[in-house]
PDB file of N, CA and C in Angstrom:
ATOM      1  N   UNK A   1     -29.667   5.041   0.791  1.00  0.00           N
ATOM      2  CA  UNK A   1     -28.832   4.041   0.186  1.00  0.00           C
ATOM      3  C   UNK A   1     -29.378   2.668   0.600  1.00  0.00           C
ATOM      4  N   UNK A   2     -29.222   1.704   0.022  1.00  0.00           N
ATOM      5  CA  UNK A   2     -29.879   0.434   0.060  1.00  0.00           C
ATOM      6  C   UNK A   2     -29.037  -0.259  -0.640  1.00  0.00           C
ATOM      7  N   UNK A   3     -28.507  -2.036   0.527  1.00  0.00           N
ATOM      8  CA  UNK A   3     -27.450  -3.120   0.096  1.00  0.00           C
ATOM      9  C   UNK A   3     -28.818  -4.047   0.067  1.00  0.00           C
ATOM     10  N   UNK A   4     -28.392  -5.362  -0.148  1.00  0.00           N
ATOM     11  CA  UNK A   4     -29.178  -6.357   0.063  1.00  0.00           C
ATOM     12  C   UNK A   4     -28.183  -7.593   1.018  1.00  0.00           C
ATOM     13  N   UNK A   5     -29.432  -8.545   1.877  1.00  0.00           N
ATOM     14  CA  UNK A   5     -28.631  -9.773   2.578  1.00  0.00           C
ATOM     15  C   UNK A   5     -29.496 -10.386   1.414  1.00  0.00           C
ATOM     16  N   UNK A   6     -28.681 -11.354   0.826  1.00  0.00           N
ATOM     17  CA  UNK A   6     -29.783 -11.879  -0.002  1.00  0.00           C
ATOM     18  C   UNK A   6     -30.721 -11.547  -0.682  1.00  0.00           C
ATOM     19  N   UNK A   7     -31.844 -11.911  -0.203  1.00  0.00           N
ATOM     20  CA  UNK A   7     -33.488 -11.229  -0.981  1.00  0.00           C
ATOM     21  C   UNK A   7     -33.707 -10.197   0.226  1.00  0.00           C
ATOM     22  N   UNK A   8     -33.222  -9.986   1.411  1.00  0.00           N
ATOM     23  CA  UNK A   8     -33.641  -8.994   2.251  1.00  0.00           C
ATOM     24  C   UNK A   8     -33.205  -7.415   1.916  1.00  0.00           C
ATOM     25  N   UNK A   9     -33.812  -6.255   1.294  1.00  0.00           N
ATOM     26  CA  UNK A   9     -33.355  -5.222   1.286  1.00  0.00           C
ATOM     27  C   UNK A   9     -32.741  -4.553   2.930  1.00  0.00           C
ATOM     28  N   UNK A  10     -31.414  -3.858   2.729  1.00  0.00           N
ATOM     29  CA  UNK A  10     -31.476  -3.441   3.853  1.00  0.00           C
ATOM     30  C   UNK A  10     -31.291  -1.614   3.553  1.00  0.00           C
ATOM     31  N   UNK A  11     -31.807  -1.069   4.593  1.00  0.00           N
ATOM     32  CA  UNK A  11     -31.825   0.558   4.332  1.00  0.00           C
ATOM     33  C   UNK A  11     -30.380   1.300   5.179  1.00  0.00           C
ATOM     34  N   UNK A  12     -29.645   1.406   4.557  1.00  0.00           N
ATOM     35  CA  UNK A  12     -28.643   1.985   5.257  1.00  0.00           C
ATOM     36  C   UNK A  12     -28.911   4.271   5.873  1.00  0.00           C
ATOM     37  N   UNK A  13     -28.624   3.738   6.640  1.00  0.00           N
ATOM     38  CA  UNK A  13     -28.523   5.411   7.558  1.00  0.00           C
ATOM     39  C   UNK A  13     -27.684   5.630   7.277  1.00  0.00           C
ATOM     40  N   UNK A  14     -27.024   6.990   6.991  1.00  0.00           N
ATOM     41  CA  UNK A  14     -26.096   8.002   6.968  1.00  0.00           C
ATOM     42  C   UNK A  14     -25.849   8.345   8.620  1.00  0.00           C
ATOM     43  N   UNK A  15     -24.288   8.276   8.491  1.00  0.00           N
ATOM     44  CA  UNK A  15     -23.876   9.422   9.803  1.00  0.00           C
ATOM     45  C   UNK A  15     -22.989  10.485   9.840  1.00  0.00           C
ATOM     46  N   UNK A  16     -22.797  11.282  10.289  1.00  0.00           N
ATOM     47  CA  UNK A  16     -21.615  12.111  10.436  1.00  0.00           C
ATOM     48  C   UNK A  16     -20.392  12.279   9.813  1.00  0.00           C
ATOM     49  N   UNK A  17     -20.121  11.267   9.631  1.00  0.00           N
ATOM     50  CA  UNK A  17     -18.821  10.345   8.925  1.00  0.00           C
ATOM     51  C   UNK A  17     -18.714  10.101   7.408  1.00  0.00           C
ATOM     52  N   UNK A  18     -18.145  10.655   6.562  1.00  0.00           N
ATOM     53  CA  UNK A  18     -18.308  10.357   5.022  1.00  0.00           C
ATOM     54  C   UNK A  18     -18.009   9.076   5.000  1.00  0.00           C
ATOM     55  N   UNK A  19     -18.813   8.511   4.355  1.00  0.00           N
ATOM     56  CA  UNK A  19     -18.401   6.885   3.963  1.00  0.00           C
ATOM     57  C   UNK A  19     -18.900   5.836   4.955  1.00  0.00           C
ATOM     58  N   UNK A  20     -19.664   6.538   5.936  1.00  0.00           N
ATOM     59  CA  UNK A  20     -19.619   5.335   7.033  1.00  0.00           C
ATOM     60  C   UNK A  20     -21.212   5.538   7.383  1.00  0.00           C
ATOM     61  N   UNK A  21     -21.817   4.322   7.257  1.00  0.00           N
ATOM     62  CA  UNK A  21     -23.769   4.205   7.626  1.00  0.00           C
ATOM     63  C   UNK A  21     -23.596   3.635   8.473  1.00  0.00           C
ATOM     64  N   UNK A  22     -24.909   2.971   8.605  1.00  0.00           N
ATOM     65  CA  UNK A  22     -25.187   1.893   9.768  1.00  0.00           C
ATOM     66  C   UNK A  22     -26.766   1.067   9.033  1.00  0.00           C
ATOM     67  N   UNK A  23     -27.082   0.032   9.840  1.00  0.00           N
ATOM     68  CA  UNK A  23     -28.257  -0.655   9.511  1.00  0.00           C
ATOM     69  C   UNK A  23     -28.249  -1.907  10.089  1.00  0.00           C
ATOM     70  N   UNK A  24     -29.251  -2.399  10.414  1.00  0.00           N
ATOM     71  CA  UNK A  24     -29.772  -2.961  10.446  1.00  0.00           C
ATOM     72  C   UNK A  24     -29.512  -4.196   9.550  1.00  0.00           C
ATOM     73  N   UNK A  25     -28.739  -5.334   9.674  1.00  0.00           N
ATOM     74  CA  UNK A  25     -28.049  -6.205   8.509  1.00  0.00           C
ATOM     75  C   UNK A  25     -29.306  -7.845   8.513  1.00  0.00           C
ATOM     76  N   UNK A  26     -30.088  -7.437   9.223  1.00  0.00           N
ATOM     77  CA  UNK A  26     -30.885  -8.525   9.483  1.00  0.00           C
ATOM     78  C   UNK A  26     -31.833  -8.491   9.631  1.00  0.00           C
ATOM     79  N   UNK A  27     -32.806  -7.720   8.981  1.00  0.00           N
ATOM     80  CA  UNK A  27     -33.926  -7.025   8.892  1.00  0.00           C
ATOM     81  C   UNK A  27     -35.110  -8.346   9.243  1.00  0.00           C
ATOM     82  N   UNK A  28     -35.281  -9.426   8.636  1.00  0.00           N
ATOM     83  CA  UNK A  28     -36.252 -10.343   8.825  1.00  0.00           C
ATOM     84  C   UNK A  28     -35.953 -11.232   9.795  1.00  0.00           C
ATOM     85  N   UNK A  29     -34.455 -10.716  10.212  1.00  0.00           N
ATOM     86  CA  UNK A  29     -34.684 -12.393  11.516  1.00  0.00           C
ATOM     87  C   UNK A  29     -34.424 -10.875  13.095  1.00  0.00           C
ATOM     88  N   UNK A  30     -33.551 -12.020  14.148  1.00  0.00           N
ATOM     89  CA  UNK A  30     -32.955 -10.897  14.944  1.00  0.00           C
ATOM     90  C   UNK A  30     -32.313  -9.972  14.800  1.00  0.00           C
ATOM     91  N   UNK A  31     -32.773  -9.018  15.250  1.00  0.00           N
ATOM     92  CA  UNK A  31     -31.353  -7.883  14.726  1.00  0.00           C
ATOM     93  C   UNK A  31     -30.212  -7.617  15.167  1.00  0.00           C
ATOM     94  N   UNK A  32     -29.238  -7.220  13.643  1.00  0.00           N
ATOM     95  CA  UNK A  32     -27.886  -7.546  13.765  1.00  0.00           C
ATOM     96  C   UNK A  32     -27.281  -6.015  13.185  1.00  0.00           C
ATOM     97  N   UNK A  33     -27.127  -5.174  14.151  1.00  0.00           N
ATOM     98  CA  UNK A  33     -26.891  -3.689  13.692  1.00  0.00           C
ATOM     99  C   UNK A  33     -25.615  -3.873  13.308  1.00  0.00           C
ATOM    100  N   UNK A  34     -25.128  -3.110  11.914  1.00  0.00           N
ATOM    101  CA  UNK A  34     -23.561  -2.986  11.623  1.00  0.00           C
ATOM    102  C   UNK A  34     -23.244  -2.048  11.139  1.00  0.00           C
ATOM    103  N   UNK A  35     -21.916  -1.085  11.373  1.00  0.00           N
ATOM    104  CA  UNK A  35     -21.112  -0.205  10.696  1.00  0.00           C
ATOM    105  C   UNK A  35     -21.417  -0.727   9.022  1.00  0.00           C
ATOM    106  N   UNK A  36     -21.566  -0.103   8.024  1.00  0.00           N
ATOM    107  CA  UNK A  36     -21.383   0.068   6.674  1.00  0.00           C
ATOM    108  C   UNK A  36     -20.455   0.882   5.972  1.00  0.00           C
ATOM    109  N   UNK A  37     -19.689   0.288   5.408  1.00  0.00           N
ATOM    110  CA  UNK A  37     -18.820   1.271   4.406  1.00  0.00           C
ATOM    111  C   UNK A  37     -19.570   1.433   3.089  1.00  0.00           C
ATOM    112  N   UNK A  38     -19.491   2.509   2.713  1.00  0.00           N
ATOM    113  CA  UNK A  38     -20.253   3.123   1.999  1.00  0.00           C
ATOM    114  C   UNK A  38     -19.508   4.342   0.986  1.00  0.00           C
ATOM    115  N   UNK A  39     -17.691   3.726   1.004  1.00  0.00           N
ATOM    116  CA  UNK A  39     -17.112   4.626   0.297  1.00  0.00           C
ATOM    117  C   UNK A  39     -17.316   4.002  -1.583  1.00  0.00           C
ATOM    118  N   UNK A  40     -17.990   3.136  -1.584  1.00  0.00           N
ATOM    119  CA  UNK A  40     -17.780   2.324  -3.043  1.00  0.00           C
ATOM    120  C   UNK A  40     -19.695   2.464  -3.384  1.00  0.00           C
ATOM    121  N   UNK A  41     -20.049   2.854  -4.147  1.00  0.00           N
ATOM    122  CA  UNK A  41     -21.615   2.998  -4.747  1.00  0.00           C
ATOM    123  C   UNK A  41     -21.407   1.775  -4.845  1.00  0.00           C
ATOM    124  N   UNK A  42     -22.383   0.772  -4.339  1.00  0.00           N
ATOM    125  CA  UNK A  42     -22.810  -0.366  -5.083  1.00  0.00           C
ATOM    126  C   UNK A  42     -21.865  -1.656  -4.645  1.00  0.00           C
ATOM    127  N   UNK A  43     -21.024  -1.598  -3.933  1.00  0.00           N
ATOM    128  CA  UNK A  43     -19.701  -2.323  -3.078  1.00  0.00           C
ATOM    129  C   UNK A  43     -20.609  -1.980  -1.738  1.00  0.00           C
ATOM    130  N   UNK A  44     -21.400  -1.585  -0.521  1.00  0.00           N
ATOM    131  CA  UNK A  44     -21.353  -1.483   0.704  1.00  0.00           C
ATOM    132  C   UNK A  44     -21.220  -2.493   1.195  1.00  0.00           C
ATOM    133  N   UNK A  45     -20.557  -2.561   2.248  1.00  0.00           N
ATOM    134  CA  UNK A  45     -19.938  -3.585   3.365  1.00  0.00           C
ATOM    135  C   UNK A  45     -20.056  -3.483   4.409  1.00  0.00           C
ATOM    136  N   UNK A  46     -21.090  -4.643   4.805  1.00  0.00           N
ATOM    137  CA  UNK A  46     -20.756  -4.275   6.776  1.00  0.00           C
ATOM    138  C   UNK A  46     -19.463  -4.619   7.288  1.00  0.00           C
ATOM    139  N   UNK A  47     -18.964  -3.814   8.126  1.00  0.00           N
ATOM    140  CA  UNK A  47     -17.780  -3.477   8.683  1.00  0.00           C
ATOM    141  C   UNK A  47     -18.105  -3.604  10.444  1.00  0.00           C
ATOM    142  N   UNK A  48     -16.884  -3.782  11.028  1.00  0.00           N
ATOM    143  CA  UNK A  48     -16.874  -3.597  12.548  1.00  0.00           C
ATOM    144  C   UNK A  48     -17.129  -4.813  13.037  1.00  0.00           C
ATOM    145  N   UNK A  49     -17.542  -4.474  14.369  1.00  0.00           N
ATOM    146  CA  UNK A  49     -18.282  -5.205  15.494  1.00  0.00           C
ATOM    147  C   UNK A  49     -19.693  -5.585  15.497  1.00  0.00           C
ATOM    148  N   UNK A  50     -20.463  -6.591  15.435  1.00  0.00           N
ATOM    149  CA  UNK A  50     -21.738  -6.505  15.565  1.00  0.00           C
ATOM    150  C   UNK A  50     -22.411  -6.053  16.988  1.00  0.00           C
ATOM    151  N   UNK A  51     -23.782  -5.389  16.342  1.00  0.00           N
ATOM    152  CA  UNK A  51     -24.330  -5.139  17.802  1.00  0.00           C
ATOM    153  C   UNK A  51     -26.092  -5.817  17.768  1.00  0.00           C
ATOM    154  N   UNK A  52     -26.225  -5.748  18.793  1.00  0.00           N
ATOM    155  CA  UNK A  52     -27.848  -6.457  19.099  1.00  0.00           C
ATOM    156  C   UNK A  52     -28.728  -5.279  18.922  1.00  0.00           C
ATOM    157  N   UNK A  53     -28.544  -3.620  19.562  1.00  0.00           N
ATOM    158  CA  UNK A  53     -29.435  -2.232  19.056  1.00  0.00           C
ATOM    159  C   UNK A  53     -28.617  -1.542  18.267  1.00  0.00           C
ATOM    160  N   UNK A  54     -29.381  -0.701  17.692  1.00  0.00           N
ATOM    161  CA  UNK A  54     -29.352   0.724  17.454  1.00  0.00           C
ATOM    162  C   UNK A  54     -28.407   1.674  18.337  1.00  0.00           C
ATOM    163  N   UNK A  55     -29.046   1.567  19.716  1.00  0.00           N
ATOM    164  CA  UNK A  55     -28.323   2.849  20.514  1.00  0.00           C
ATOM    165  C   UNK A  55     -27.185   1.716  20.986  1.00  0.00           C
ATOM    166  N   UNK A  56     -26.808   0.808  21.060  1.00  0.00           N
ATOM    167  CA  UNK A  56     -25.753   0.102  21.476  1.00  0.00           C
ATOM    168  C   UNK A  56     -24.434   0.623  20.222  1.00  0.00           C
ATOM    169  N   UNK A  57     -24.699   0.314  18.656  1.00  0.00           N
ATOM    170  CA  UNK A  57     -24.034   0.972  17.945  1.00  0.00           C
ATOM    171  C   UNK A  57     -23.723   2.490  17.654  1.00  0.00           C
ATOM    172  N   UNK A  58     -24.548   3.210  18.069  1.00  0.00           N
ATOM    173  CA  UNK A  58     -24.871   4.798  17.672  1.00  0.00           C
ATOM    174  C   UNK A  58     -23.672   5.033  19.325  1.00  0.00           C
ATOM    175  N   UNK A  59     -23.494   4.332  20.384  1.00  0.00           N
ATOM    176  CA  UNK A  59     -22.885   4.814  21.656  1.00  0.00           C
ATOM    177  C   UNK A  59     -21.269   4.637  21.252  1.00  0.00           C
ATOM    178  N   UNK A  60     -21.217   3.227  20.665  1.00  0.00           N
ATOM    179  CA  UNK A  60     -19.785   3.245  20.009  1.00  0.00           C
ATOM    180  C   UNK A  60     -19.424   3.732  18.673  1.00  0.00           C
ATOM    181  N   UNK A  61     -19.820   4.479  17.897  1.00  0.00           N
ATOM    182  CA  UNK A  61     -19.790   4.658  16.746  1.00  0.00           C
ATOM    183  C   UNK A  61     -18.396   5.717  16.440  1.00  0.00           C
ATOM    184  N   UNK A  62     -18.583   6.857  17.307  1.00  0.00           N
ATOM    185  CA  UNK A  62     -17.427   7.505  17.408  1.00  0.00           C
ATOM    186  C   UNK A  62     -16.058   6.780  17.780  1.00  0.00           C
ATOM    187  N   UNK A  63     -16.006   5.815  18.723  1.00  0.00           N
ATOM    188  CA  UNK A  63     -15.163   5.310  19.315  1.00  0.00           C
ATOM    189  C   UNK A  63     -14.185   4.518  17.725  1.00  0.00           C
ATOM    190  N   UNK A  64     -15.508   3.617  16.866  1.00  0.00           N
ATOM    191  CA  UNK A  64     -15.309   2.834  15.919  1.00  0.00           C
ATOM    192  C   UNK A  64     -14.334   3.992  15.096  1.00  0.00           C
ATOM    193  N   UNK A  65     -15.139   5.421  14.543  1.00  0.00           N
ATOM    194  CA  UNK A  65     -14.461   5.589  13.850  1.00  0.00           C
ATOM    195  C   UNK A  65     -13.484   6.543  13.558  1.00  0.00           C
ATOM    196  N   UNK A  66     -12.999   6.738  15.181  1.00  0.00           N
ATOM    197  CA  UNK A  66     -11.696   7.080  15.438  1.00  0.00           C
ATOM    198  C   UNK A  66     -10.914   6.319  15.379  1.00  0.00           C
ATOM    199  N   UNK A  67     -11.025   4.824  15.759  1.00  0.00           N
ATOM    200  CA  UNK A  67      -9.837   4.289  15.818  1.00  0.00           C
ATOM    201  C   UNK A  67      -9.283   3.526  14.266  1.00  0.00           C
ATOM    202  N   UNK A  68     -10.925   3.535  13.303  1.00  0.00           N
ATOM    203  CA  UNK A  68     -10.130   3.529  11.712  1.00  0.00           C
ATOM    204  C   UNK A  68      -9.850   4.782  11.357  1.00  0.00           C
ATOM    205  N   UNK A  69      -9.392   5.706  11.954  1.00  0.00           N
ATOM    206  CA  UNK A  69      -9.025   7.289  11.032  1.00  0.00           C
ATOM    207  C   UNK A  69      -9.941   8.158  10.685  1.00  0.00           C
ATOM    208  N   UNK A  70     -11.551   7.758  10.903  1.00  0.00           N
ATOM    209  CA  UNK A  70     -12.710   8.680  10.062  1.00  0.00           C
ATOM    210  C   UNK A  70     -12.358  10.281  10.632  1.00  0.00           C
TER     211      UNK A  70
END
């Protein structure tokens, strides 16, 4: 699946979770990892908390999406 920031494509990951990716929201500058909703084709939304990694988001991810209901 793939959103855009602008002209930046971003590649969204799948997780565990129906409806819920992750990526990388800042692909050309610093990176800015975010939850994605991904229940709308063509609507995705970063959602949540921002994080600075990968494994910084992937450690809270469960936490995130227990406490919206996933």
């Amino acid at each position: 699946m793939v959103m855009y920031n602008g002209i930046n494509r971003i590649h969204i990951q799948s997780t565990r979770y129906p409806g819920l990716g992750f990526a990388n929201t800042n692909p050309a500058g610093v990176p800015n990892w975010r939850v994605i909703d991904c229940h709308t084709e063509g609507r995705e939304a970063a959602v949540g908390p921002q994080y600075t990694t990968k494994t910084e988001l992937l450690a809270d991810l469960d936490r995130y999406a227990r406490t919206w209901g996933y």
